[in-house]
C-alpha atoms as a PDB file:
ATOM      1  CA  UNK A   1      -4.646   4.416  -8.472  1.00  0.00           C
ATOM      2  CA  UNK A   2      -4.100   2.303  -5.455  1.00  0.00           C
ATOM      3  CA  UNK A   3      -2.158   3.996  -2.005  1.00  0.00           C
ATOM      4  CA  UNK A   4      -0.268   1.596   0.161  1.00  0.00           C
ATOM      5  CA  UNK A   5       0.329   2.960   3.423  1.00  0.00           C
ATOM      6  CA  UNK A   6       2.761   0.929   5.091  1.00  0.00           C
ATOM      7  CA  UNK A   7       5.904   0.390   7.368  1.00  0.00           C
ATOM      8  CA  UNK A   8       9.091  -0.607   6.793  1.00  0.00           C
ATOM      9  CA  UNK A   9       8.871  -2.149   9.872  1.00  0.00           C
ATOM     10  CA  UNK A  10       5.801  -4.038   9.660  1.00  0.00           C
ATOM     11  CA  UNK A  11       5.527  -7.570   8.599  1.00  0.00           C
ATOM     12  CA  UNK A  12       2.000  -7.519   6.908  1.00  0.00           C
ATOM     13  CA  UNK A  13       3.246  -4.447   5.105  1.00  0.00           C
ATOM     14  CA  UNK A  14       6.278  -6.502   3.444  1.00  0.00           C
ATOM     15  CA  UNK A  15       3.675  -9.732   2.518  1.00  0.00           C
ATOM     16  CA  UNK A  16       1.924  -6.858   1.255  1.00  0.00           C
ATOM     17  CA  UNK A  17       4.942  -5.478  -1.361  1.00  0.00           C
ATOM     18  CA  UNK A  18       5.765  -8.794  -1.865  1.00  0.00           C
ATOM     19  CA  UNK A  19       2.465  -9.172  -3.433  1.00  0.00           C
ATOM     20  CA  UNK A  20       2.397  -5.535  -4.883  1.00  0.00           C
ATOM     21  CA  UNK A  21       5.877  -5.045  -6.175  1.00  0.00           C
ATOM     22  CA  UNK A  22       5.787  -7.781  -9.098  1.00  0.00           C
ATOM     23  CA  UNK A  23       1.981  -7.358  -9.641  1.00  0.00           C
ATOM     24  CA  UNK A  24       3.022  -3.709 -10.568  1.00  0.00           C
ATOM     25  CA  UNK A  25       5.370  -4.626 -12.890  1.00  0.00           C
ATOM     26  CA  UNK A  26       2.980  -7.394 -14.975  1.00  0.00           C
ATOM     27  CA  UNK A  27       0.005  -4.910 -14.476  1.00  0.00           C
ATOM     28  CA  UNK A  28       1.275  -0.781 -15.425  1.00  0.00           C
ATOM     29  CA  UNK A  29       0.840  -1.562 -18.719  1.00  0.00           C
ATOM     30  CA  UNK A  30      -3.027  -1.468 -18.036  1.00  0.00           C
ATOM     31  CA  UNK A  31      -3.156   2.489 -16.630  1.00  0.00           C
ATOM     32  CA  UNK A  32      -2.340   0.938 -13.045  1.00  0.00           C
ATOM     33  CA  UNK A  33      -0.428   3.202 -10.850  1.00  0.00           C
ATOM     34  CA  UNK A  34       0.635   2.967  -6.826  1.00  0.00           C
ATOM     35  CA  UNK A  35       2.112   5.243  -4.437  1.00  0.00           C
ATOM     36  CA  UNK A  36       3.329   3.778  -0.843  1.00  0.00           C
ATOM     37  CA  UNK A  37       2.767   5.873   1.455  1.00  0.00           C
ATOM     38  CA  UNK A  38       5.607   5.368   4.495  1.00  0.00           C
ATOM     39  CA  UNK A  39       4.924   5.895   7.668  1.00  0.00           C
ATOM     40  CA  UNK A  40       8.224   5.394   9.738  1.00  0.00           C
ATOM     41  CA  UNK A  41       9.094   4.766  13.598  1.00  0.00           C
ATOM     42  CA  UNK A  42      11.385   7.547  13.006  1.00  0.00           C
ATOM     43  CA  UNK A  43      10.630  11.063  13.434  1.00  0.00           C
ATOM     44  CA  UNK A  44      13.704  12.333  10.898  1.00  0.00           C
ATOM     45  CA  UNK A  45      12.563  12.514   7.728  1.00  0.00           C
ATOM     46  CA  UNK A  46      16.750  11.074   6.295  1.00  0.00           C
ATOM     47  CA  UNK A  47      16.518   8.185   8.192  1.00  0.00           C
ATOM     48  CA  UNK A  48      12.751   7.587   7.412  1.00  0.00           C
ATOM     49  CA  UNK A  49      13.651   8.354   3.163  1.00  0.00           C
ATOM     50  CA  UNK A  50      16.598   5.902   4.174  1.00  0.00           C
ATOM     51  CA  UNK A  51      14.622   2.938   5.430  1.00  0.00           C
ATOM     52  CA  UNK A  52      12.355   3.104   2.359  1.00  0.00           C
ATOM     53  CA  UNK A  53      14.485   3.052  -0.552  1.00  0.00           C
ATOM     54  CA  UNK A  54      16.356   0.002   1.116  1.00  0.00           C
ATOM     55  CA  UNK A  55      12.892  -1.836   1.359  1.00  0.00           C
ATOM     56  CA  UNK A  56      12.365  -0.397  -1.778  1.00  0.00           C
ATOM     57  CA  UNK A  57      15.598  -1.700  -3.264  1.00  0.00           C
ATOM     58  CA  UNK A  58      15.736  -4.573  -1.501  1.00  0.00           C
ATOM     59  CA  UNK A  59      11.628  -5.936  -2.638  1.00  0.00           C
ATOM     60  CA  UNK A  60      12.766  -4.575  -6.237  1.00  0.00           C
ATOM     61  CA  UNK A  61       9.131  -2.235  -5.707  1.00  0.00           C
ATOM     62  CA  UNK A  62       9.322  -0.344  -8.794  1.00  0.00           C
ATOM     63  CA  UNK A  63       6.693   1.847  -7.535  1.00  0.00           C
ATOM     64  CA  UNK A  64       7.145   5.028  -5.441  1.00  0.00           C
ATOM     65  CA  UNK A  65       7.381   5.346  -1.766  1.00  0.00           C
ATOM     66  CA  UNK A  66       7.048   8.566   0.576  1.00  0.00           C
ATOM     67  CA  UNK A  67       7.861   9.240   3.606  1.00  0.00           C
ATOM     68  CA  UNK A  68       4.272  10.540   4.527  1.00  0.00           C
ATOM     69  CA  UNK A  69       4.654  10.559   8.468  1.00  0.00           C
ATOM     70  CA  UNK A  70       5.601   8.801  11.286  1.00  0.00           C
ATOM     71  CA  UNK A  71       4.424   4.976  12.293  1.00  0.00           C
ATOM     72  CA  UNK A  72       0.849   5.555  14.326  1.00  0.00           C
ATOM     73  CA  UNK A  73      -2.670   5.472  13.060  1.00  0.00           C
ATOM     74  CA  UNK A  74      -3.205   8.320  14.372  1.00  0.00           C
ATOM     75  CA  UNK A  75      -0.439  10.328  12.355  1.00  0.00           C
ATOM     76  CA  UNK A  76      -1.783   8.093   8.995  1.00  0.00           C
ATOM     77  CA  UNK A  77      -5.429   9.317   9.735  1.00  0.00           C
ATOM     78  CA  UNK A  78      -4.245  13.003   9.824  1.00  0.00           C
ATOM     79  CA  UNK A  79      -2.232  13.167   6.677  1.00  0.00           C
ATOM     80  CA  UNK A  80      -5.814  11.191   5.039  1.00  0.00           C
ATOM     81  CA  UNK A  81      -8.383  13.216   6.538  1.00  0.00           C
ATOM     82  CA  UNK A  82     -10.343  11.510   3.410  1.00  0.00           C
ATOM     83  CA  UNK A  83     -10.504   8.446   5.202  1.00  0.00           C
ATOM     84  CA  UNK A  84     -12.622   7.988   8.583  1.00  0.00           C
ATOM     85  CA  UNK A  85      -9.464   6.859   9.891  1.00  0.00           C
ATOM     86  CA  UNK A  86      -6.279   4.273   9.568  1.00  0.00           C
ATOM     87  CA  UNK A  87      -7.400   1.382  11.548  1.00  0.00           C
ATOM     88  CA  UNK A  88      -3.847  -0.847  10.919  1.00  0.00           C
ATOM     89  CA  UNK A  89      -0.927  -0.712   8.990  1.00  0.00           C
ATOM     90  CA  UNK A  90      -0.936  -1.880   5.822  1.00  0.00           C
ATOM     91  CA  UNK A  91      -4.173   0.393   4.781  1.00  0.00           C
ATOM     92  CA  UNK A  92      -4.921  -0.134   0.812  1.00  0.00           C
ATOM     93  CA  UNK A  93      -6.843   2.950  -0.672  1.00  0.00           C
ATOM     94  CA  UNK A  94      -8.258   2.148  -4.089  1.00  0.00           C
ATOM     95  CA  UNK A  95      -8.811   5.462  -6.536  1.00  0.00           C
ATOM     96  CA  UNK A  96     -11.039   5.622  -9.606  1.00  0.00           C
ATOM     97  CA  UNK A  97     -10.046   7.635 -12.487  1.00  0.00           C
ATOM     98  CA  UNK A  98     -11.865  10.840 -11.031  1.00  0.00           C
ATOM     99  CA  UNK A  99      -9.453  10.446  -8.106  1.00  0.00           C
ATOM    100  CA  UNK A 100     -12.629   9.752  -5.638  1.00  0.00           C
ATOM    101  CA  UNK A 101     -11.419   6.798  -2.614  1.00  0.00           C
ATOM    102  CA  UNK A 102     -13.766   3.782  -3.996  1.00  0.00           C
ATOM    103  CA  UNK A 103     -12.704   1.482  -1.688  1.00  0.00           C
ATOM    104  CA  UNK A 104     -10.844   0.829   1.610  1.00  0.00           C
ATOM    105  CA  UNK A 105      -9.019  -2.172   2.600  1.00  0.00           C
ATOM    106  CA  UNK A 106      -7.069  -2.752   6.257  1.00  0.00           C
ATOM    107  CA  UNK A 107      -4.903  -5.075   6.633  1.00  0.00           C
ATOM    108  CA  UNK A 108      -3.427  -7.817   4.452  1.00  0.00           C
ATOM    109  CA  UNK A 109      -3.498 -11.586   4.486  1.00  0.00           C
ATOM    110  CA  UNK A 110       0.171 -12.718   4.109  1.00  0.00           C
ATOM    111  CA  UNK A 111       1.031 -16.039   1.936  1.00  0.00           C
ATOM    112  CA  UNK A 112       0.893 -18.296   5.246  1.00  0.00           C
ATOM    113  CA  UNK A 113      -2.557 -17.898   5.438  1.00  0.00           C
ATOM    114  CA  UNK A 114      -2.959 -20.532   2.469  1.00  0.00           C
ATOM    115  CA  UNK A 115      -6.518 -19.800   1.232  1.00  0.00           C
ATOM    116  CA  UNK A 116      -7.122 -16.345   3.206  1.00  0.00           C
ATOM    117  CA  UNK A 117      -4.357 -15.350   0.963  1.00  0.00           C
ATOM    118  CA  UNK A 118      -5.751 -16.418  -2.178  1.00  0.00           C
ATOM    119  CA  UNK A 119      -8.892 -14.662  -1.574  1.00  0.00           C
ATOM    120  CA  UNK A 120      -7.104 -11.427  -0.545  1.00  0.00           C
ATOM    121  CA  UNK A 121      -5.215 -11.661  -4.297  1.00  0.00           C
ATOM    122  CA  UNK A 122      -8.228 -12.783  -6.295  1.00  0.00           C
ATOM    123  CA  UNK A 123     -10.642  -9.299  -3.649  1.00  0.00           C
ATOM    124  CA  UNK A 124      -7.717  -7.013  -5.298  1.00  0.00           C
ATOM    125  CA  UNK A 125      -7.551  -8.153  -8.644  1.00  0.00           C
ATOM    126  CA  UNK A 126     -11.635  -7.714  -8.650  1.00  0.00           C
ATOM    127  CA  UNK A 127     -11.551  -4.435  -7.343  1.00  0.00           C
ATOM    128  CA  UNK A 128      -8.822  -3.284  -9.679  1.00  0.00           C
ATOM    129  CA  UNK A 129     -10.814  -4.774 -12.883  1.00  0.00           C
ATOM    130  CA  UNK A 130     -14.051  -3.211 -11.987  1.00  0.00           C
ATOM    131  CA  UNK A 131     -12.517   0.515 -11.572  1.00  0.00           C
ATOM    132  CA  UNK A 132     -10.484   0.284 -15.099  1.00  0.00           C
ATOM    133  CA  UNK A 133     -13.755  -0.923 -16.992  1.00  0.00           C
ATOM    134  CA  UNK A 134     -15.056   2.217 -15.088  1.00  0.00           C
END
């Protein structure tokens, strides 16, 4: 299981789905499963739903999104009292099959950072390999 918590409104969240959105697709055959987890600039919970599902619609994600609070690190660290804390937005939690948080990644490397990118892609993939032979 893998958590995205993201904005709509935040650029590193997008390269982040951009990434995420067609990996999902090539990769839920192999028990794979995400969640975003939205955290909004908006307080009201229609406009925040709204703002997802036309990222959502608009990135083809074919994963679900929630509205899970509104855009701080300090609201993100509440609603994951798991976590020591959100540190930045995007925030990818990685799940084993027990449900137990095996790993904690903040922020995301974007396509224009050329081989920074790369890595991030190639530090996911790993991750998600060694939990499913788990």
């Amino acid at each position: 299981m893998v958590l995205q918590v993201l904005g709509s409104w935040c650029p590193n969240c997008m390269d982040e789905t951009n990434f995420l959105a067609p990996w999902y697709e090539k990769n839920k055959g192999r028990g794979v499963e995400i969640i975003g987890l939205g955290y909004e600039r908006t307080p009201d919970q229609t406009l925040a739903s709204q703002k997802l599902l036309k990222m959502k619609q608009r990135m083809n994600v074919g994963y679900d999104l929630a509205v899970a609070g509104v855009a701080s690190k300090d609201s993100a660290s509440k609603s994951l009292p798991q976590l020591a804390g959100v540190l930045a937005f995007p925030t990818t939690i990685f799940l084993d099959k027990k449900g137990e948080v095996r790993k904690v990644h903040t922020g995301f490397s974007g396509p224009g950072t050329g081989k920074y990118y790369q890595q991030e892609i190639a530090d996911f993939n790993k991750t998600i390999d060694m939990l499913l032979k788990e």
